[in-house]
Protein backbone atom coordinates (compact mmCIF):
# COMPACT_ATOMS: atom_id res chain seq x y z
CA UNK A 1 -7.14 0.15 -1.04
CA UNK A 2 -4.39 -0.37 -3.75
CA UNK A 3 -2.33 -3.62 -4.03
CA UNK A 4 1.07 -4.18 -3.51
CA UNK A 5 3.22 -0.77 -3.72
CA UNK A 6 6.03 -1.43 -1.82
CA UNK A 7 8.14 -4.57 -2.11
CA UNK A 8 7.12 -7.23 0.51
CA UNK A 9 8.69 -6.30 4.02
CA UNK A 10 9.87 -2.55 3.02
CA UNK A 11 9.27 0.89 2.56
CA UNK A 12 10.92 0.81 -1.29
CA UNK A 13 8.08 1.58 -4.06
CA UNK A 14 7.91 -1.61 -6.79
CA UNK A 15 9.94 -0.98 -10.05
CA UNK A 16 10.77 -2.76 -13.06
CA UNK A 17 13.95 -3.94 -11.44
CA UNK A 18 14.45 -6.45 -8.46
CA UNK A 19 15.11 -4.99 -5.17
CA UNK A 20 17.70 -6.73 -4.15
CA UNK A 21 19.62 -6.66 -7.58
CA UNK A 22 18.83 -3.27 -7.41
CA UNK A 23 20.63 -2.67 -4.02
CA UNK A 24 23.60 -4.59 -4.64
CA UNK A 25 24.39 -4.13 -8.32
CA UNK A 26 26.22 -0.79 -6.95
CA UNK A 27 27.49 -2.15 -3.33
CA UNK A 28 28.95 -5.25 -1.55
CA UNK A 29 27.39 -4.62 1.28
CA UNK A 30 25.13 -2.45 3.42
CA UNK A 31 24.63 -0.86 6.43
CA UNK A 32 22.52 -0.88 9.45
CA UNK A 33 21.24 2.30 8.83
CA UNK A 34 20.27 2.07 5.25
CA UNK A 35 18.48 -1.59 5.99
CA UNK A 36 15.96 0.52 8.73
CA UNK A 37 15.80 2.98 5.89
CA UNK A 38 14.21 0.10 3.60
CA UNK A 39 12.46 -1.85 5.99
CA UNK A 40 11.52 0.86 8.34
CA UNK A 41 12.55 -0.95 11.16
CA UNK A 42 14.45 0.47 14.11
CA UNK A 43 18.33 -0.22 14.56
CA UNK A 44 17.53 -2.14 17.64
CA UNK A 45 15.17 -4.67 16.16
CA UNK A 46 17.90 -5.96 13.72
CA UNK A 47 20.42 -5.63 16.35
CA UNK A 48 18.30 -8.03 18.85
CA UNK A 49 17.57 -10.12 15.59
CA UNK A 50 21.50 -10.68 14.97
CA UNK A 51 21.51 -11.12 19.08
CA UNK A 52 19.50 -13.93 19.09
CA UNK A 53 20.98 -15.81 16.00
CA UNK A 54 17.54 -15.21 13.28
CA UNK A 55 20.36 -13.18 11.05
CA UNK A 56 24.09 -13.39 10.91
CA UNK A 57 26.32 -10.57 11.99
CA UNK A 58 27.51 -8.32 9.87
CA UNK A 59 30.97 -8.20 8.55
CA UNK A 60 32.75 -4.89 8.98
CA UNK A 61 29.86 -3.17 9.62
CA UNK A 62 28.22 -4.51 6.38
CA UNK A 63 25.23 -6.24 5.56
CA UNK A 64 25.64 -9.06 2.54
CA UNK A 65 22.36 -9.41 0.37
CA UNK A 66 21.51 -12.69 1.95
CA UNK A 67 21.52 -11.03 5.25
CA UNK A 68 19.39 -8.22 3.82
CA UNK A 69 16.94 -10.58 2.48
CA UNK A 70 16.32 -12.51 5.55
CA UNK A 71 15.69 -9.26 7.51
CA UNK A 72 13.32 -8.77 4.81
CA UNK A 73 11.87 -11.84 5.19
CA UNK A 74 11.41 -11.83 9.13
CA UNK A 75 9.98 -8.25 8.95
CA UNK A 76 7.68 -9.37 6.03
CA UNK A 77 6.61 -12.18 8.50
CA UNK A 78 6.27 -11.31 11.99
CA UNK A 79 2.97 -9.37 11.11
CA UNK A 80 1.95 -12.90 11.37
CA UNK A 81 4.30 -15.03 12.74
CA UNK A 82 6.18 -14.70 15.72
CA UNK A 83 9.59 -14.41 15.27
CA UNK A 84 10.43 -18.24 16.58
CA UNK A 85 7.73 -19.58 14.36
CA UNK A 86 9.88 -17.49 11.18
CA UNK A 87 12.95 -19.08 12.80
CA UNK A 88 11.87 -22.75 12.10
CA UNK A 89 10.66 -21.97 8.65
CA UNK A 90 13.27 -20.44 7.40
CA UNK A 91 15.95 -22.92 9.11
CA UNK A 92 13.38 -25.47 7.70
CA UNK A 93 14.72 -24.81 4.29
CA UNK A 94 18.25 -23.61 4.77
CA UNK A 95 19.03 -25.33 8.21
CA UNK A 96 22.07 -23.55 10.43
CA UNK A 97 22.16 -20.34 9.67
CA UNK A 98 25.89 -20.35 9.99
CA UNK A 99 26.33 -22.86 7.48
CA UNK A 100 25.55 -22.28 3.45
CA UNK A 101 26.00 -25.83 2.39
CA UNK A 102 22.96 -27.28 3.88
CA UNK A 103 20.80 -24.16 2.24
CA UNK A 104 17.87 -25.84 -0.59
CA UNK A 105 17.88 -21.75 -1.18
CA UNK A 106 19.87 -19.18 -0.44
CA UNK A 107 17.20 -16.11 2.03
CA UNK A 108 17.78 -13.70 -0.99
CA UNK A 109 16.50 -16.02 -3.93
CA UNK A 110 13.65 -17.24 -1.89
CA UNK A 111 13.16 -13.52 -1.33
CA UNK A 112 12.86 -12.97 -5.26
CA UNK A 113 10.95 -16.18 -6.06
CA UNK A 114 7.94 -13.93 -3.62
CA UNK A 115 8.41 -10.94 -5.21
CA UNK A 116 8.39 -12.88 -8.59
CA UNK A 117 5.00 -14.38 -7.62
CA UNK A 118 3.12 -12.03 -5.75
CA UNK A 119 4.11 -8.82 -7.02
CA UNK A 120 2.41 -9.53 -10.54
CA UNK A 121 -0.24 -11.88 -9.30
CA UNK A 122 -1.49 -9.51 -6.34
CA UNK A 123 -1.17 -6.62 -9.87
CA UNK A 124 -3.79 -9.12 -11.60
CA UNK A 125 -6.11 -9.43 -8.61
CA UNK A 126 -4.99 -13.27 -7.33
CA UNK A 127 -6.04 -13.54 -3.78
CA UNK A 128 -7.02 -17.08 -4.43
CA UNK A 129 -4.34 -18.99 -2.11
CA UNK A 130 -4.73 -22.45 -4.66
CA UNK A 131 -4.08 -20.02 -7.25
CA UNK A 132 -0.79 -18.77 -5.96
CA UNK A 133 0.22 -23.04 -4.78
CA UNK A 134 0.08 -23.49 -8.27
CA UNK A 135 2.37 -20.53 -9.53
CA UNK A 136 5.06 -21.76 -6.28
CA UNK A 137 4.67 -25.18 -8.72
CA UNK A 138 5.19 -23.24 -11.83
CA UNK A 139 7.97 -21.29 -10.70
CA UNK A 140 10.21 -24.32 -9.23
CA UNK A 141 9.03 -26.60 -11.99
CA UNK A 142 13.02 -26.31 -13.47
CA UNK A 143 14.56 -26.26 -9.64
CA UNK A 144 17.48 -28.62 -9.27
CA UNK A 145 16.97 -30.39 -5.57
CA UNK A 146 20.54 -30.34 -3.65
CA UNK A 147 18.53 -33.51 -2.07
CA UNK A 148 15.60 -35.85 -2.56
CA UNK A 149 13.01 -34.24 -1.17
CA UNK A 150 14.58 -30.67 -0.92
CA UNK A 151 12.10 -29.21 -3.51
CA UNK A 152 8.77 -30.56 -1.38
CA UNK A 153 10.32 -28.17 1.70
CA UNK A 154 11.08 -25.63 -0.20
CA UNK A 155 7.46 -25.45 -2.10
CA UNK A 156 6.14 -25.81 1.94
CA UNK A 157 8.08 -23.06 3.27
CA UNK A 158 7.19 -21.17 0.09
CA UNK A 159 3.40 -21.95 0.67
CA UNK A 160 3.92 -20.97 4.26
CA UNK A 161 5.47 -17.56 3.16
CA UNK A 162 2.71 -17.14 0.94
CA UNK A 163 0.01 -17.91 3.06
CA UNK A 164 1.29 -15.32 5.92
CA UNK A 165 1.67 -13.26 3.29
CA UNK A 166 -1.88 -13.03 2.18
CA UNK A 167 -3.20 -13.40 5.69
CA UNK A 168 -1.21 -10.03 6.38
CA UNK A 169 -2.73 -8.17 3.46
CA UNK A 170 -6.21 -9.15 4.32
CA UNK A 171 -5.81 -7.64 7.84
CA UNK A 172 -4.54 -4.63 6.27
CA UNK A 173 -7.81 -4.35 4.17
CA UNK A 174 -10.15 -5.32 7.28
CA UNK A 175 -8.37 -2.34 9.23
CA UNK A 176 -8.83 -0.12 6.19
CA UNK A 177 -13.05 -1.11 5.62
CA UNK A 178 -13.00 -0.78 9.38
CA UNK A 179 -12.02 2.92 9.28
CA UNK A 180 -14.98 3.38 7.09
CA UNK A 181 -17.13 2.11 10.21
């Protein structure tokens, strides 16, 4: 079984460039549609998402790329988590979802701090979870707290992430040996 081939939570191949960059170097926005065409998620999910207050609603039909990433991040999750449990951690961190001045960090750069760590460490064969705690240190060694005590729930959250993460991808390999059975 390879390693990671699509970004974390969607159907879009790793490349050289970040995904979300990527997707909004050329837009201001997306739509519903396109976001089930990169997740693979159906229209109704992220509808029932927005319903319930996990992901703001759009604005003129339009998807922002801090939207996008925390779709991203819940659909990344709930193989995992359930979605109330993704709630908490996520608010955890950026508090009412409503309101940007209480985030520690905005969905999307959380979103690029995983790919940033797991993309090239799952590339190198790091499945060592101690491993990966220590490159969450090394990547928010510079990170300027909005709050005393805003970095230790951010590197939780991130360990959290990280953790469901790798729990998700060693399911997927079980289920793959087990075919072999």
């Amino acid at each position: 079984m390879s390693l990671i081939q699509y970004y974390p939570g969607t159907k879009v191949p790793v490349s050289d460039e970040s995904l979300l960059t990527g997707i909004f170097r050329v837009t201001s926005g997306i739509t519903l549609s396109q976001i089930c065409e990169i997740t693979g998620l159906e229209a109704g999910t992220v509808q029932n998402w927005v319903k319930r207050g996990y992901v703001n609603p759009p604005i003129g039909r339009k998807y922002k790329k801090g939207q996008v990433a925390r779709i991203i991040l819940i659909n990344m999750l709930r193989e995992t988590l359930t979605l109330e449990k993704i709630a908490r951690i996520l608010s955890y961190v950026n508090g009412d979802l409503l309101d940007r001045s209480d985030d520690i960090m905005d969905d999307s750069d959380i979103y690029q701090c995983l790919c940033d760590i797991l993309i090239p460490a799952e590339k190198r064969g790091v499945f060592d979870v101690n491993e990966l705690f220590m490159l969450i240190d090394e990547y928010l060694a510079d990170f300027t707290e909005p709050y005393p005590g805003a970095k230790k729930k951010l590197e939780l959250v991130l360990r959290i992430i990280m953790c469901a993460w790798e729990s998700a991808y060693f399911k997927r390999y079980a289920d793959h040996l087990a075919e072999g059975i």
